[in-house]
Structures are given as structure tokens and as C-alpha cells.
Protein backbone atom coordinates (compact mmCIF):
# COMPACT_ATOMS: atom_id res chain seq x y z
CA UNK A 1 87.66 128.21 117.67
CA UNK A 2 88.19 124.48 117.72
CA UNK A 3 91.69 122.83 117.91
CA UNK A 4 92.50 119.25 115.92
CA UNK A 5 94.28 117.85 114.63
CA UNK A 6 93.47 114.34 112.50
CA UNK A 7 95.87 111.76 112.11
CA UNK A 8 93.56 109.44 109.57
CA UNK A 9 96.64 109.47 107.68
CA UNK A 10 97.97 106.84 110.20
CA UNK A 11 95.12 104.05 109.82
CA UNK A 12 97.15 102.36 106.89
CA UNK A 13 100.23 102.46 108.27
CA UNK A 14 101.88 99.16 109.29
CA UNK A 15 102.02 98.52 113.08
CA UNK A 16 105.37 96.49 113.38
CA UNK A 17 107.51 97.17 110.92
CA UNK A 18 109.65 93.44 110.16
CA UNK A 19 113.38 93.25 110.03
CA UNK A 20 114.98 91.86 106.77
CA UNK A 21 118.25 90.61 105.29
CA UNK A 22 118.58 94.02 103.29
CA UNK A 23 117.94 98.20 103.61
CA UNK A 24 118.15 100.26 100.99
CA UNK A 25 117.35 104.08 100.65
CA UNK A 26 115.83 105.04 97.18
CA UNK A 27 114.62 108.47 96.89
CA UNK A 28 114.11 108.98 100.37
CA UNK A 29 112.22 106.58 101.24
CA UNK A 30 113.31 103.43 103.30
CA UNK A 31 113.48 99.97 101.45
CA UNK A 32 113.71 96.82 103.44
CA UNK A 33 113.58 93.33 101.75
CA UNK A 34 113.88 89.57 102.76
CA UNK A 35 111.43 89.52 105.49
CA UNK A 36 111.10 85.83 107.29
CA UNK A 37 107.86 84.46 105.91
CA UNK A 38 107.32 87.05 103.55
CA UNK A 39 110.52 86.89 101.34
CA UNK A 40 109.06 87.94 97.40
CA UNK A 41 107.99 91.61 99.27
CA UNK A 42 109.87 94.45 99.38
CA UNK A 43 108.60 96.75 101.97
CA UNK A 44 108.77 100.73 100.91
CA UNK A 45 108.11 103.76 103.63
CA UNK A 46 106.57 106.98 102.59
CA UNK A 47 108.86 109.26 101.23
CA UNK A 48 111.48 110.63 103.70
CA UNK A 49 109.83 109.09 106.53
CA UNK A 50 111.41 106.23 107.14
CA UNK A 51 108.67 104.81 110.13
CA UNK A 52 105.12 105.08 107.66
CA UNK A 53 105.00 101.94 105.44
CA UNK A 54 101.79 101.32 104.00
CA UNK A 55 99.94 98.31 104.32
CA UNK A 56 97.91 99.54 101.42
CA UNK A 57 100.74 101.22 99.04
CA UNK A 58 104.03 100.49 100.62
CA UNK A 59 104.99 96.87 99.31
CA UNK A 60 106.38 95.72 96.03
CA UNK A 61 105.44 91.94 95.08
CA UNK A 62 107.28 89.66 92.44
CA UNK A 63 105.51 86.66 91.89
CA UNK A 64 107.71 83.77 93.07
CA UNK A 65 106.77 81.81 90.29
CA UNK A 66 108.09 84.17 88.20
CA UNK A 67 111.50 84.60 89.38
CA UNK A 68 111.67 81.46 91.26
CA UNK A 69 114.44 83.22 93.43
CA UNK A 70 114.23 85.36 97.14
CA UNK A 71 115.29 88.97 97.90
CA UNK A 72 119.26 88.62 99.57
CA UNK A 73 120.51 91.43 98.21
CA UNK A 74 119.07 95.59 96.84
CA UNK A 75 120.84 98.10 95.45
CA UNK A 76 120.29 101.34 93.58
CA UNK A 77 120.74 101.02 89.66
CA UNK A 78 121.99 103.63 87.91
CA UNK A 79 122.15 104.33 84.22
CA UNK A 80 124.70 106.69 82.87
């Protein structure tokens, strides 16, 4: 009987995880926003598991062109 366990799951995972002028919680899962030097990304962690933020599916891009503006500020937007 062989014991192991495989934690391949962790190779995509970021390393450092940057601090940024907002946090947010949607859905469980840990939004941060307004990173220094990487301000039109919105970082998003694997649902409730707030340390596991992909560096292949775990950041939101607006193109800067497009909104000409910086993340300051996130909040959850509900309709009614």
C-alpha cells in the first residue's frame, strides 16, 4: 500500500499574495484590488480559501484604456 498525497494543485497558486487599497468577500472567495503597480487587476482566491489565488484563473483585468480610471473602492452589488 503506498501513501501520497499530491499537491499539483498548488503549482498555480501565487507565491506572495500583494496588499491593496480594497478587500472584498464575494461568494466566498477573497477579493483584493488596487495593488501598487498592478492597479486595473483585481485579484480573486479560490472559493472559500482565502490563501489560493491563481496566477492562471484568479485575476480579473479591465483594460485601462477602457475605463481610464483605477480600482479605490469594491463592493457587492445587489439587485432586488
Amino acid at each position: 500500500m503506498e501513501l501520497s498525497a499530491s499537491a499539483d494543485y498548488l503549482f498555480d497558486n501565487r507565491g506572495l499574495i500583494p496588499a491593496g487599497v480594497c478587500i472584498a468577500d464575494y461568494n466566498g472567495r477573497l477579493c483584493i484590488a488596487g495593488i501598487n503597480g498592478d492597479e486595473h487587476s483585481v485579484y480573486v482566491s479560490k472559493p472559500y480559501d482565502p490563501e489560493q489565488v491563481s496566477t492562471v484563473s484568479g485575476t480579473i483585468i479591465v483594460d485601462p484604456f477602457e475605463s481610464g480610471a483605477v480600482y479605490e473602492t469594491c463592493f457587492i452589488l445587489e439587485m432586488f
